[in-house]
Structures are given as structure tokens and as C-alpha cells.
Protein backbone atom coordinates (compact mmCIF):
# COMPACT_ATOMS: atom_id res chain seq x y z
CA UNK A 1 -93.58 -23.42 -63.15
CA UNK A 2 -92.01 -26.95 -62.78
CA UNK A 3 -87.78 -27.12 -61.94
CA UNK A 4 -86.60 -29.95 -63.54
CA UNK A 5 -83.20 -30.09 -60.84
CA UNK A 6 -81.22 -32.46 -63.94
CA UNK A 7 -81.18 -29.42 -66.12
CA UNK A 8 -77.75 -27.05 -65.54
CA UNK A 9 -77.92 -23.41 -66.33
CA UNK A 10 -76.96 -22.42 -69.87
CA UNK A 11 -73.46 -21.81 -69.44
CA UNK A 12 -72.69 -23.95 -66.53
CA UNK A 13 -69.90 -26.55 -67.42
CA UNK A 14 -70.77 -30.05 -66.58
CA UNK A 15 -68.46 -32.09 -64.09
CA UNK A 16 -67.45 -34.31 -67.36
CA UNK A 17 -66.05 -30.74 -68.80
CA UNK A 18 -65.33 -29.76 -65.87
CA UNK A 19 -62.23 -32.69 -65.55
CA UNK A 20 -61.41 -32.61 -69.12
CA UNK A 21 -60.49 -29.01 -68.66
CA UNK A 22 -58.86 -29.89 -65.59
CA UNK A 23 -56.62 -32.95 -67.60
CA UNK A 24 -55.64 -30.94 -70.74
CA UNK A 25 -54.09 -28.37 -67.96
CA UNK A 26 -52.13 -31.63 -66.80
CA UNK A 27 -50.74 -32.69 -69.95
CA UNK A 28 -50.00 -29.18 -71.24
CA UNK A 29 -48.14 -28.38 -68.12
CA UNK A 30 -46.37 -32.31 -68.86
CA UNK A 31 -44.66 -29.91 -71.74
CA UNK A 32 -47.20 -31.51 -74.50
CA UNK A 33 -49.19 -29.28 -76.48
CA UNK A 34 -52.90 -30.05 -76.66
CA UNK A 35 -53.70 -30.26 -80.56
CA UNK A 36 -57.44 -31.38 -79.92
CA UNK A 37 -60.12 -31.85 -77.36
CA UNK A 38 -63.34 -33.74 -77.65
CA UNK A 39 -62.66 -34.65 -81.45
CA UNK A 40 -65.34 -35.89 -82.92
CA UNK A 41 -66.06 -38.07 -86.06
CA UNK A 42 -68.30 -40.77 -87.58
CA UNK A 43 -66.30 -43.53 -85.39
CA UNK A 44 -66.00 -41.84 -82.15
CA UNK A 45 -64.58 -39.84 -80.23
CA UNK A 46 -61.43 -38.70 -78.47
CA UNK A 47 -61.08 -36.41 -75.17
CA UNK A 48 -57.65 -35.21 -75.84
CA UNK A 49 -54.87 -35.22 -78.50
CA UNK A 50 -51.86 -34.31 -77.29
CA UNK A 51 -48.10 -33.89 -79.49
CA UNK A 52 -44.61 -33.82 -77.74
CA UNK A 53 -42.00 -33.66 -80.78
CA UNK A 54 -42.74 -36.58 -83.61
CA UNK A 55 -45.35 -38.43 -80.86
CA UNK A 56 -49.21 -38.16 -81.26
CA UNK A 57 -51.01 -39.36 -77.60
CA UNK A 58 -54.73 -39.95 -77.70
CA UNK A 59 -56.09 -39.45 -74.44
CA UNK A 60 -58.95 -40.76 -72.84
CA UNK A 61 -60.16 -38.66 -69.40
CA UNK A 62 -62.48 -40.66 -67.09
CA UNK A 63 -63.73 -40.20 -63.98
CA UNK A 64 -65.30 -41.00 -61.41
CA UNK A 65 -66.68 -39.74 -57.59
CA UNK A 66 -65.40 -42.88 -55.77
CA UNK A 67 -64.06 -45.97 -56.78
CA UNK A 68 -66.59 -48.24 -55.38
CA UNK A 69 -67.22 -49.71 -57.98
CA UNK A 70 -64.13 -49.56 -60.02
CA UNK A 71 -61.82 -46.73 -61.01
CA UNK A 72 -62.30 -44.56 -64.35
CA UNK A 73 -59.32 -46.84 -65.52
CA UNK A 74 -61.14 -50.09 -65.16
CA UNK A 75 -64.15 -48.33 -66.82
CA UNK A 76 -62.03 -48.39 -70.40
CA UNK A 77 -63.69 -51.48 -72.12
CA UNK A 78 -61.98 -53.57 -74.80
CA UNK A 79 -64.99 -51.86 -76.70
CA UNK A 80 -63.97 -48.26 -76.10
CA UNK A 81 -60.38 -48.71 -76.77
CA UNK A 82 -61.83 -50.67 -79.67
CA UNK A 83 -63.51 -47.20 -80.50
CA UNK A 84 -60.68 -44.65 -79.82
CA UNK A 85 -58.32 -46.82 -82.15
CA UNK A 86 -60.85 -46.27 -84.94
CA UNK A 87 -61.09 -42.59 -84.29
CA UNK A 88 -57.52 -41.95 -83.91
CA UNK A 89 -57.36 -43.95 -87.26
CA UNK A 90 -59.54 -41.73 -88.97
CA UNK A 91 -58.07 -38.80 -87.40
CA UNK A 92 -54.71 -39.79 -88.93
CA UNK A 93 -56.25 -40.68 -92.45
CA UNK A 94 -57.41 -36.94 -92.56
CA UNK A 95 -55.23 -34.91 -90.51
CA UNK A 96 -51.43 -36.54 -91.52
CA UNK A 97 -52.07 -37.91 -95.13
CA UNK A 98 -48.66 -38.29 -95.52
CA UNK A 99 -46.10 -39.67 -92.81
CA UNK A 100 -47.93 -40.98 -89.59
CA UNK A 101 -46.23 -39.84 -86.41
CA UNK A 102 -45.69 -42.34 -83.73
CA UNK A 103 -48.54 -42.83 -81.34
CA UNK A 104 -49.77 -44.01 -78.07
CA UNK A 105 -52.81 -44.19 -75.73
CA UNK A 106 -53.07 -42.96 -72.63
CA UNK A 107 -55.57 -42.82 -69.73
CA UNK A 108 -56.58 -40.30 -67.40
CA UNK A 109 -58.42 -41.81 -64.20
CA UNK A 110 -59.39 -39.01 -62.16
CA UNK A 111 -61.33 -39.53 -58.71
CA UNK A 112 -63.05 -37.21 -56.03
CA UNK A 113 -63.50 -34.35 -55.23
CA UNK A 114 -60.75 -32.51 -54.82
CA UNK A 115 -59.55 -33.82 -58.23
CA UNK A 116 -56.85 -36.72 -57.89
CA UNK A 117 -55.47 -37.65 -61.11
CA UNK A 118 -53.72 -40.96 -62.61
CA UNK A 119 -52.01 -40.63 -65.90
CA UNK A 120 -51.12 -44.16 -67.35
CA UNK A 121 -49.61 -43.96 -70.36
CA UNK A 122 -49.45 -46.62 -73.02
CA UNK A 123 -52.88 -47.99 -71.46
CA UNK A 124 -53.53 -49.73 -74.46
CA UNK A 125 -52.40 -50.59 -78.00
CA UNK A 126 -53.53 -51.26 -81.10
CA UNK A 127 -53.83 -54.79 -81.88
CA UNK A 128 -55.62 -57.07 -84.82
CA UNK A 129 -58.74 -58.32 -83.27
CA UNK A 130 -60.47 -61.18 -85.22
């Protein structure tokens, strides 16, 4: 029998789980209630969406071991907020079809081990990119 030691148990949450667990505790415990995690569509995809009164924050958790080479921050391309915009868009079209809540984008950097978290809210906006 060959062990392939990349392989986790059935059952066994990965470290990426693992944190994103970890940050939806953090922002529910901010007072915000956690209306998604991990949503998924055709343009992306979206760790957490959170809702405090009329505001709508889409969340992105990253993290990383050590920041050797860069924090999970830094790791948040123009590409991947490029990304998350279109998601959240699409998330709006078919989840508020009439009027759009006020939003925002936040990052959660989390590094080592045990679990040190950086919430930056407002990490990045929507703008028109030609």
C-alpha cells in the first residue's frame, strides 16, 4: 500500500478552512453577521460576506505561515480584487435585485501559527479599469 502524505483524512479541515473559520468568528464577534462564506459563482469567488445594518463587506481571508515573502495582504493582486468586484457584482445582481446596499472590501491577512490577524478594511474599491 503506497501513503501519498499530500492527501488529508476525509473529514480533516484544511489550514485554508481552517483560518476562514477562524476569520468569520472575528467579524461575527466585530457585531457583523456573516451572510455567506466561500460564495461561489461563474466569476469567482468570495471568502466571506458580512452585513452590519444597510452595509454589505466582501471579505477576502489570506494567509500565510511567515511573511518572508510578503504578507497575505500584499498577496491581493489588482487581478483578484479585479475578480472579487465581479463576484460581488453578480452576487448583488441576484441576491438584491432591487436597492443595492452600500458596500466595501475588506482584507483579512492572517500569519503564523498561533493565528495573528489584520483586518483592513476598505482594502480596495471598485474602480473603471480600461
Amino acid at each position: 500500500m503506497i501513503t501519498l502524505p499530500f492527501f488529508k483524512k476525509k473529514g480533516t479541515p484544511t489550514t485554508g478552512a481552517r483560518v476562514e473559520q477562524a476569520a468569520a468568528q472575528l467579524v461575527a464577534k466585530s457585531g457583523m453577521t456573516v451572510v455567506a462564506r466561500n460564495y461561489t459563482c461563474r466569476l469567482g469567488e468570495i471568502d466571506i460576506i458580512a452585513q452590519k445594518d444597510d452595509l454589505l463587506v466582501f471579505i477576502e481571508v489570506r494567509y500565510r505561515k511567515q511573511v518572508k515573502f510578503g504578507s497575505g495582504a500584499e498577496s491581493v493582486t489588482l487581478a483578484k480584487q479585479r475578480k472579487i468586484i465581479k463576484a460581488a457584482q453578480w452576487y448583488l445582481q441576484h441576491t438584491w435585485p432591487s436597492a443595492e446596499p452600500a458596500c466595501r472590501f475588506d482584507v483579512i491577512a492572517v500569519t503564523g501559527e498561533p493565528l495573528q490577524f489584520d483586518w483592513i478594511p476598505h482594502a480596495f474599491e471598485v474602480q473603471e479599469w480600461n
